[in-house]
PDB file of N, CA and C in Angstrom:
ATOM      1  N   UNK A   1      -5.191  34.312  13.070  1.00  0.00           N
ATOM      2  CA  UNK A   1      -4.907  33.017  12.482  1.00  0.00           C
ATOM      3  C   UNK A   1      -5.045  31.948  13.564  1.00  0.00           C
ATOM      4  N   UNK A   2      -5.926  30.847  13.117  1.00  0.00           N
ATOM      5  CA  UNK A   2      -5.688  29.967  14.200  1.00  0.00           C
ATOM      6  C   UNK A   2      -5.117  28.493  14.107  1.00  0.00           C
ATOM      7  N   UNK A   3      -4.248  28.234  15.557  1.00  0.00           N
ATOM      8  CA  UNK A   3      -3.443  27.244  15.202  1.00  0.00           C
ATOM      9  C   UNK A   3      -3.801  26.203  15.428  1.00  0.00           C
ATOM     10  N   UNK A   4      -4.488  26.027  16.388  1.00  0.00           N
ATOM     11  CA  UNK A   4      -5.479  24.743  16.652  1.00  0.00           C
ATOM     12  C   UNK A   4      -6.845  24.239  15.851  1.00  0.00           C
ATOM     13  N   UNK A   5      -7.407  23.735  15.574  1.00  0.00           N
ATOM     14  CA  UNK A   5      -8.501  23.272  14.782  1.00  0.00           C
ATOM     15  C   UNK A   5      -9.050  21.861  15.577  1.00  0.00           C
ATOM     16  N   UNK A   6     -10.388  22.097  15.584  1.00  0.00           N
ATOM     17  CA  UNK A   6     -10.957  21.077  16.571  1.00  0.00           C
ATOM     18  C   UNK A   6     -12.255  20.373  15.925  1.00  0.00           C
ATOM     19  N   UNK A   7     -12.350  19.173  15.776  1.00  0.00           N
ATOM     20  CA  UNK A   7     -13.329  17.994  15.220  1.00  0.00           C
ATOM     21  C   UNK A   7     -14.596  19.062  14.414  1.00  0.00           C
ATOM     22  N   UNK A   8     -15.006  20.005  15.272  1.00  0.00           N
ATOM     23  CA  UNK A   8     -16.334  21.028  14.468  1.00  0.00           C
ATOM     24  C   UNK A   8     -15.888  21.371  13.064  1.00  0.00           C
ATOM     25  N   UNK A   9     -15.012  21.615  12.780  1.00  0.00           N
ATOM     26  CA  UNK A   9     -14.185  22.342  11.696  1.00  0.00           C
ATOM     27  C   UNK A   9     -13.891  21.596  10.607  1.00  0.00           C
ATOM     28  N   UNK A  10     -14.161  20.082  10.668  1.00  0.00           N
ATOM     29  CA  UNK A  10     -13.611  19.114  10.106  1.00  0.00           C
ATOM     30  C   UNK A  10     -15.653  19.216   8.655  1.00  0.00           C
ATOM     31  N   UNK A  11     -16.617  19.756   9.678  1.00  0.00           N
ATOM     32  CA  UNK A  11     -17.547  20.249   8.909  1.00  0.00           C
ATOM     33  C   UNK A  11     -17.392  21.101   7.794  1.00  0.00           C
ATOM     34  N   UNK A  12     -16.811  21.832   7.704  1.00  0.00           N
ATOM     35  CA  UNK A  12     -16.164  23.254   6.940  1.00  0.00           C
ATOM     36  C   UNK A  12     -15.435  22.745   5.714  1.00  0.00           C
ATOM     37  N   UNK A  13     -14.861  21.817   6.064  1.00  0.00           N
ATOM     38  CA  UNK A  13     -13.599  21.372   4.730  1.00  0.00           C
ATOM     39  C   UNK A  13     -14.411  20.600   3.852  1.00  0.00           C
ATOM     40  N   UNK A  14     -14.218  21.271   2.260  1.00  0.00           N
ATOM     41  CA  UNK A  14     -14.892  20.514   1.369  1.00  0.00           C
ATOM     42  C   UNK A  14     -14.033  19.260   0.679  1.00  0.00           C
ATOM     43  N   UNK A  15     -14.400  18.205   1.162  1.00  0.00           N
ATOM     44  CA  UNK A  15     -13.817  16.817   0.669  1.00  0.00           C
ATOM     45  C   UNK A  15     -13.966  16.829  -0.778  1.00  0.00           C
ATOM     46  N   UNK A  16     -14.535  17.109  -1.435  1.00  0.00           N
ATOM     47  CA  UNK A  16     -14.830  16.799  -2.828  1.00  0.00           C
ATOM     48  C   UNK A  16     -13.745  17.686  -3.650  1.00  0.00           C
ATOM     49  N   UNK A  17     -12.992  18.722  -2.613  1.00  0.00           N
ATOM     50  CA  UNK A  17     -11.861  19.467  -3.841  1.00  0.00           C
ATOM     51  C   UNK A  17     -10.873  19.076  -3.885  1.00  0.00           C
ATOM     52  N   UNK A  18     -10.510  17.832  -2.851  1.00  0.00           N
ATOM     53  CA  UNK A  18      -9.393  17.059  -2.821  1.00  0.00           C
ATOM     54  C   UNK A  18      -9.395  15.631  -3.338  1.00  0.00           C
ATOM     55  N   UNK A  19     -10.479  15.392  -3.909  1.00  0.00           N
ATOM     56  CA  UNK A  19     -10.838  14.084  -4.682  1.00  0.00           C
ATOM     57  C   UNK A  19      -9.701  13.697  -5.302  1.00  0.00           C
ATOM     58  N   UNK A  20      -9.782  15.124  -6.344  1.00  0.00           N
ATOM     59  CA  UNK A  20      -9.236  14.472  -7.717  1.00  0.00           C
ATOM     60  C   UNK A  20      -7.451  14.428  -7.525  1.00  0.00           C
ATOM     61  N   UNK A  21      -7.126  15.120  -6.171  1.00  0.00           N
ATOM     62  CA  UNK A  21      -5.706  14.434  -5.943  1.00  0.00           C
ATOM     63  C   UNK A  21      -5.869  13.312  -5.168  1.00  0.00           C
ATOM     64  N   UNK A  22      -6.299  12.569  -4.306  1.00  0.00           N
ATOM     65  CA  UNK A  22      -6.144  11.543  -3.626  1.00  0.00           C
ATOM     66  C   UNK A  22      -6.697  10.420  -4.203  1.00  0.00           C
ATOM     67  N   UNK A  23      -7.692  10.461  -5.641  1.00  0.00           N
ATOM     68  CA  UNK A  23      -8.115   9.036  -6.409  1.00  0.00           C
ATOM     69  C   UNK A  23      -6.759   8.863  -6.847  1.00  0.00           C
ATOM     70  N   UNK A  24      -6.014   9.427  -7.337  1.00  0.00           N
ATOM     71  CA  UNK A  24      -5.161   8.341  -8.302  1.00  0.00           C
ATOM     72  C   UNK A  24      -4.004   8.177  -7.211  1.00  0.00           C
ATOM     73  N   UNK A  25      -3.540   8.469  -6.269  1.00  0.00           N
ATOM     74  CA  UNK A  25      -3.589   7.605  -5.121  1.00  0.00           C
ATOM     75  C   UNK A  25      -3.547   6.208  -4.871  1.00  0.00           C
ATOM     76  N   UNK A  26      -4.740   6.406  -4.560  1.00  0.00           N
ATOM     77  CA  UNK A  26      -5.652   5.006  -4.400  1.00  0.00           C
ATOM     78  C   UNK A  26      -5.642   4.115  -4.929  1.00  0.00           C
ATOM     79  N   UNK A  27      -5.907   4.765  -6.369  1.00  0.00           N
ATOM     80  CA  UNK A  27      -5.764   3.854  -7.408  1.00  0.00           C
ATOM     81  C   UNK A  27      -4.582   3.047  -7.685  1.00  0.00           C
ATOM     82  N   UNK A  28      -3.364   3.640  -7.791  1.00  0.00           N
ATOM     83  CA  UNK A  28      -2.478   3.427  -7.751  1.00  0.00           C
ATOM     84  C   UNK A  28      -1.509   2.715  -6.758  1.00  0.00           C
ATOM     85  N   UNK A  29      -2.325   2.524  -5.603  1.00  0.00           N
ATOM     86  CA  UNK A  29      -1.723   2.234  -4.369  1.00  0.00           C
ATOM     87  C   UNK A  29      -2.150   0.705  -4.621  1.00  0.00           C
ATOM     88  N   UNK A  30      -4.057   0.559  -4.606  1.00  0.00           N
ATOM     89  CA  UNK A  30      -4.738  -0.894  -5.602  1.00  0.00           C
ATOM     90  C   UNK A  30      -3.964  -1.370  -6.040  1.00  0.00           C
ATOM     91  N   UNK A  31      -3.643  -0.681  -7.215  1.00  0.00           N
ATOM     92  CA  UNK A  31      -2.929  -1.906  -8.257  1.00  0.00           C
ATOM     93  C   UNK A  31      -1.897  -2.202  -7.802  1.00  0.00           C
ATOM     94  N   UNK A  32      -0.716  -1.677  -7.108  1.00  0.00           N
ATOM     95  CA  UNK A  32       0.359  -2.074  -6.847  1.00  0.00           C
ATOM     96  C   UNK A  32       0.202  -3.377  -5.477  1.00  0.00           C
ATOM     97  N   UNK A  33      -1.133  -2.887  -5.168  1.00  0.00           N
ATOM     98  CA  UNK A  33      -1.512  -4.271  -3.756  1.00  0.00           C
ATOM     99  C   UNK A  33      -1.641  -6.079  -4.876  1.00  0.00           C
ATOM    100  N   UNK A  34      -2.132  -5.286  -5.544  1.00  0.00           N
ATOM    101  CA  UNK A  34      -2.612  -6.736  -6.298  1.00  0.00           C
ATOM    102  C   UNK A  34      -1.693  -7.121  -7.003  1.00  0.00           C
ATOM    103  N   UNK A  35      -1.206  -6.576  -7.255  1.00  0.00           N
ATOM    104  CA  UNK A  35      -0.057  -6.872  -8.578  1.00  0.00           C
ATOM    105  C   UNK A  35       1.062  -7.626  -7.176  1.00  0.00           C
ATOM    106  N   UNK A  36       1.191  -7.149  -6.406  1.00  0.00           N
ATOM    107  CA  UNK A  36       2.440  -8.239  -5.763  1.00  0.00           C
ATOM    108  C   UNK A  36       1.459  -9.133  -4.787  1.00  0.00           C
ATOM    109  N   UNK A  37       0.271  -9.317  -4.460  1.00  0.00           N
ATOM    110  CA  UNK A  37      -0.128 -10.189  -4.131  1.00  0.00           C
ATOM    111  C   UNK A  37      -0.343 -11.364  -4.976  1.00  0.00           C
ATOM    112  N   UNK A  38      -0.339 -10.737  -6.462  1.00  0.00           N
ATOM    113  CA  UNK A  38      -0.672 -11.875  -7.417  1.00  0.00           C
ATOM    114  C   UNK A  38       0.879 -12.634  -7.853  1.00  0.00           C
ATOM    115  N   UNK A  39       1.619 -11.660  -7.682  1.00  0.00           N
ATOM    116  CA  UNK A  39       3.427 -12.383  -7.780  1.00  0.00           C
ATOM    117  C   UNK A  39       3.438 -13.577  -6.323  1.00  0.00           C
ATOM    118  N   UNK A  40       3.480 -12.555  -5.583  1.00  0.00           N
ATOM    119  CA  UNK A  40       3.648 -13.299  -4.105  1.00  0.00           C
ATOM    120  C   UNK A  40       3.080 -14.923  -4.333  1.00  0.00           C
ATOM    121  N   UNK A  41       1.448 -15.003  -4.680  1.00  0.00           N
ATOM    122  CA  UNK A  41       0.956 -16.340  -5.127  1.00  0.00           C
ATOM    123  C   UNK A  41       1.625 -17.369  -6.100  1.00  0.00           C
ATOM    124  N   UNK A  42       1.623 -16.196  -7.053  1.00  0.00           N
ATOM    125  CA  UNK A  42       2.279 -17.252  -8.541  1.00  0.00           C
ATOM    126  C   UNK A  42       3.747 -18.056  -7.480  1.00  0.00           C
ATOM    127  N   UNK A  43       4.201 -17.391  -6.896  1.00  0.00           N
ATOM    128  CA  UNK A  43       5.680 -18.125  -6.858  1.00  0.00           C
ATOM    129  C   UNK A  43       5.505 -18.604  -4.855  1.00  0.00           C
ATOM    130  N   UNK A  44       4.366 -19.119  -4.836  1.00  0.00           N
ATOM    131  CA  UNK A  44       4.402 -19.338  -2.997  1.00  0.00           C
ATOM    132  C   UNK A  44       5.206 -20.622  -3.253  1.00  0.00           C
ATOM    133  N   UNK A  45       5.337 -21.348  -3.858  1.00  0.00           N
ATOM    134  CA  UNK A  45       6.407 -22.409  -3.656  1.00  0.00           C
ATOM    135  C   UNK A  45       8.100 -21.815  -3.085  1.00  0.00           C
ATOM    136  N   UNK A  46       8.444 -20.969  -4.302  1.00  0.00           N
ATOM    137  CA  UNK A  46       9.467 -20.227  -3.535  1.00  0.00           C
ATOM    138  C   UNK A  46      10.029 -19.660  -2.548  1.00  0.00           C
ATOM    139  N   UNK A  47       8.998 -19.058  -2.086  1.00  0.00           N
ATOM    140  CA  UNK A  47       8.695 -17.726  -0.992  1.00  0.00           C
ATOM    141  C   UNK A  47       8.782 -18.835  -0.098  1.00  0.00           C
ATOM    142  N   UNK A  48      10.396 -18.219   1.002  1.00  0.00           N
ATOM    143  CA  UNK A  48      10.073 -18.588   2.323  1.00  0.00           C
ATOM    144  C   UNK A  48       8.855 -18.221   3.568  1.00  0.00           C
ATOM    145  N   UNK A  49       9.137 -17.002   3.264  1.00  0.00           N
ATOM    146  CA  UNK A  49       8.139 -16.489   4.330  1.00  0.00           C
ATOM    147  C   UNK A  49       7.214 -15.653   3.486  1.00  0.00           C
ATOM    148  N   UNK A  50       6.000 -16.245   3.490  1.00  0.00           N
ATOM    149  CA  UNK A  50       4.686 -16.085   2.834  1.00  0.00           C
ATOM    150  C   UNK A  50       4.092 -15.026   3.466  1.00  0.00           C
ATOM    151  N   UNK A  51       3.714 -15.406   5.080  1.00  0.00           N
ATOM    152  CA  UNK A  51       2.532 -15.143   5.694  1.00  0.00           C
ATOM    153  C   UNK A  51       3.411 -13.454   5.864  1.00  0.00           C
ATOM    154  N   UNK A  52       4.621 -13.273   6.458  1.00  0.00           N
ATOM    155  CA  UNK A  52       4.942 -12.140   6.825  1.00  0.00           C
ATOM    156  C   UNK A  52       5.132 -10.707   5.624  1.00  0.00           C
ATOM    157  N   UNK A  53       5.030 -11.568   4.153  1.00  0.00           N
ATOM    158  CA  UNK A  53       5.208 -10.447   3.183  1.00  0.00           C
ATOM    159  C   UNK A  53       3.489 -10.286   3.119  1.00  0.00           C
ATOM    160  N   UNK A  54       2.768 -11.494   2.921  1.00  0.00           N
ATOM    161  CA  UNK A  54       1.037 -10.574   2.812  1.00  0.00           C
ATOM    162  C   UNK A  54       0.532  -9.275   4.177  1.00  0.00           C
ATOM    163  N   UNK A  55       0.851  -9.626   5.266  1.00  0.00           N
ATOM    164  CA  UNK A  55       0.665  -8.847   6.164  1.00  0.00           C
ATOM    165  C   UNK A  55       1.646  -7.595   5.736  1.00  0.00           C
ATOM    166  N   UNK A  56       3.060  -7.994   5.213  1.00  0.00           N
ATOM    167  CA  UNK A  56       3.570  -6.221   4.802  1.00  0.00           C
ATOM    168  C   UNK A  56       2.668  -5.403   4.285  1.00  0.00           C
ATOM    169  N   UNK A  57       2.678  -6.395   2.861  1.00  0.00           N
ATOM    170  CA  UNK A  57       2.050  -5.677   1.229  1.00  0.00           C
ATOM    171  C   UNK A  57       0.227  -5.274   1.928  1.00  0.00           C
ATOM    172  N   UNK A  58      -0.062  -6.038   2.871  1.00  0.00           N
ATOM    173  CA  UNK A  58      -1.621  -5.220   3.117  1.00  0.00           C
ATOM    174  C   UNK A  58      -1.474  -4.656   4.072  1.00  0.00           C
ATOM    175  N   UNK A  59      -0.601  -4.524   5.273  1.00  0.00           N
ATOM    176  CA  UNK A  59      -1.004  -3.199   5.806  1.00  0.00           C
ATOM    177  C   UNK A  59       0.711  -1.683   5.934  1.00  0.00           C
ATOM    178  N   UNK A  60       0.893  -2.131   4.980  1.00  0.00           N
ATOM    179  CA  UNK A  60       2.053  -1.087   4.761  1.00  0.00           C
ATOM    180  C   UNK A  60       1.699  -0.442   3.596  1.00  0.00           C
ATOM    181  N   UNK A  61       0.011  -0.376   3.300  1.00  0.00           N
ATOM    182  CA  UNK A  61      -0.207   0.380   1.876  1.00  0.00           C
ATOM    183  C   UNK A  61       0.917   0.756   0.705  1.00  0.00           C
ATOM    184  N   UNK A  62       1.191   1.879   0.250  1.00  0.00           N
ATOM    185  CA  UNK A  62       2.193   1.807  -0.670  1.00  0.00           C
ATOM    186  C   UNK A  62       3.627   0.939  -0.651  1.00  0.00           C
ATOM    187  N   UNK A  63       3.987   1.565   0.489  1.00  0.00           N
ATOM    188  CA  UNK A  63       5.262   1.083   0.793  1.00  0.00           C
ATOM    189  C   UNK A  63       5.656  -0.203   1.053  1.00  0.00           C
ATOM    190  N   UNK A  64       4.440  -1.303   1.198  1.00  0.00           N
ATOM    191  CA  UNK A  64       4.553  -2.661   1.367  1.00  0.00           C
ATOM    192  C   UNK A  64       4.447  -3.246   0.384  1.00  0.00           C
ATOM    193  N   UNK A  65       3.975  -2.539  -0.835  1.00  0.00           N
ATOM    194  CA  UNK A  65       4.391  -3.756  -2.060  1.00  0.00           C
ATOM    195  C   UNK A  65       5.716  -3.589  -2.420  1.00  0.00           C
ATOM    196  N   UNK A  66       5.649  -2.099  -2.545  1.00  0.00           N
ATOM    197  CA  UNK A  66       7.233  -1.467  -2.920  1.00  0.00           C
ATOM    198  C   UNK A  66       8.681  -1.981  -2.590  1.00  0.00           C
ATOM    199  N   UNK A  67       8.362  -2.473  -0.786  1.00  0.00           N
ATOM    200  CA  UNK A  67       9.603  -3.582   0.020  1.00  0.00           C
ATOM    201  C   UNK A  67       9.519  -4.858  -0.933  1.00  0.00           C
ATOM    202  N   UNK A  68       8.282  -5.488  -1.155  1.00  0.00           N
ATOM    203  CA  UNK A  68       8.297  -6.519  -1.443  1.00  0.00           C
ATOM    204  C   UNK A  68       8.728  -6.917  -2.967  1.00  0.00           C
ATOM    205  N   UNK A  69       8.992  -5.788  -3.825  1.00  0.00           N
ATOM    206  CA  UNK A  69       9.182  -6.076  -5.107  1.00  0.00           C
ATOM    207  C   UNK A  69      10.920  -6.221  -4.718  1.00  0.00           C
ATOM    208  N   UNK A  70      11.057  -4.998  -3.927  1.00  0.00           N
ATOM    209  CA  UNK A  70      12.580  -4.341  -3.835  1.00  0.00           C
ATOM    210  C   UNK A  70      13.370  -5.779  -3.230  1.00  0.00           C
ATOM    211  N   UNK A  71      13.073  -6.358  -1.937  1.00  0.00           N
ATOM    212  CA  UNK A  71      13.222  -7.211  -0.877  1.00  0.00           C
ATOM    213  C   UNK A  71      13.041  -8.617  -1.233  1.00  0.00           C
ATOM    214  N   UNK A  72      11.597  -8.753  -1.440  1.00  0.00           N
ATOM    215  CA  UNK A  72      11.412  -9.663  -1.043  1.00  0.00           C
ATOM    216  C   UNK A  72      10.994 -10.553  -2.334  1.00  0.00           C
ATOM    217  N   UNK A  73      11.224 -10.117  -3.302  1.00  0.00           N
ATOM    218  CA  UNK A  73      11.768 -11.026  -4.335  1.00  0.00           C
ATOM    219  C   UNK A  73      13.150 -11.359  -4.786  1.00  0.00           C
ATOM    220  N   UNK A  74      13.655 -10.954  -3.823  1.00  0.00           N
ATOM    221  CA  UNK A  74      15.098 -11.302  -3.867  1.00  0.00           C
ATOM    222  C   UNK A  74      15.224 -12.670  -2.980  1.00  0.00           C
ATOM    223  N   UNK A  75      14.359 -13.346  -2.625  1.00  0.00           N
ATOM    224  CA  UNK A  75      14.488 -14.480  -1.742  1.00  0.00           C
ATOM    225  C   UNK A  75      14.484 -15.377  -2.373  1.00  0.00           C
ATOM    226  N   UNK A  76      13.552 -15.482  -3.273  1.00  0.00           N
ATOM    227  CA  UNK A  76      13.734 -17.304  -4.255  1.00  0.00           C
ATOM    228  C   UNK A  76      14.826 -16.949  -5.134  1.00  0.00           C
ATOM    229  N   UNK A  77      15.313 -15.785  -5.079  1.00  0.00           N
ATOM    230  CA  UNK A  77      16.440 -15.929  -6.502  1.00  0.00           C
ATOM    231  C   UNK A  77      17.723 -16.182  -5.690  1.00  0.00           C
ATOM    232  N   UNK A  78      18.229 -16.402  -4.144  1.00  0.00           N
ATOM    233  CA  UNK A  78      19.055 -16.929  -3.907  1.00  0.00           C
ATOM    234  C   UNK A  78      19.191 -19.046  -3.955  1.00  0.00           C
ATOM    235  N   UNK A  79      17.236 -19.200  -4.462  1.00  0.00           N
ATOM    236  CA  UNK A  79      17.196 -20.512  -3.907  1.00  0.00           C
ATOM    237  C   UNK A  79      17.939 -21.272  -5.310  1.00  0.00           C
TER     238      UNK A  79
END
């Protein structure tokens, strides 16, 4: 059995049998980018800090829209 695996090997693995778990993923990861980028916009009057939730929600993939629904729409509802 081997425990190491090295860049050659990365030839061997068929990408295409792991498709059909990692599209909806993706997909799913998409929509949730857009969907709070398109909140984030609708309400930029509100939103104190703009610039620091787009940089979450785009490079914290899932988990950055997810803060931002959880978090960071909780900011204009104290205003």
């Amino acid at each position: 059995m081997k425990l190491h695996y090295g860049l050659g090997d990365l030839k061997d693995i068929d990408f295409m049998a792991f498709l059909p778990i990692i599209m909806p993923v993706i997909v799913v990861s998409t929509i949730l980018i857009l969907i709070a980028l398109i909140d984030l916009y609708r309400h930029r009057k509100t939103r104190k800090n703009m610039l620091p939730w787009v940089l979450i929600i785009l490079f914290a993939n899932t988990l950055g829209p997810i803060l931002y629904f959880t978090i960071g729409r909780k900011d204009s509802e104290r205003i």
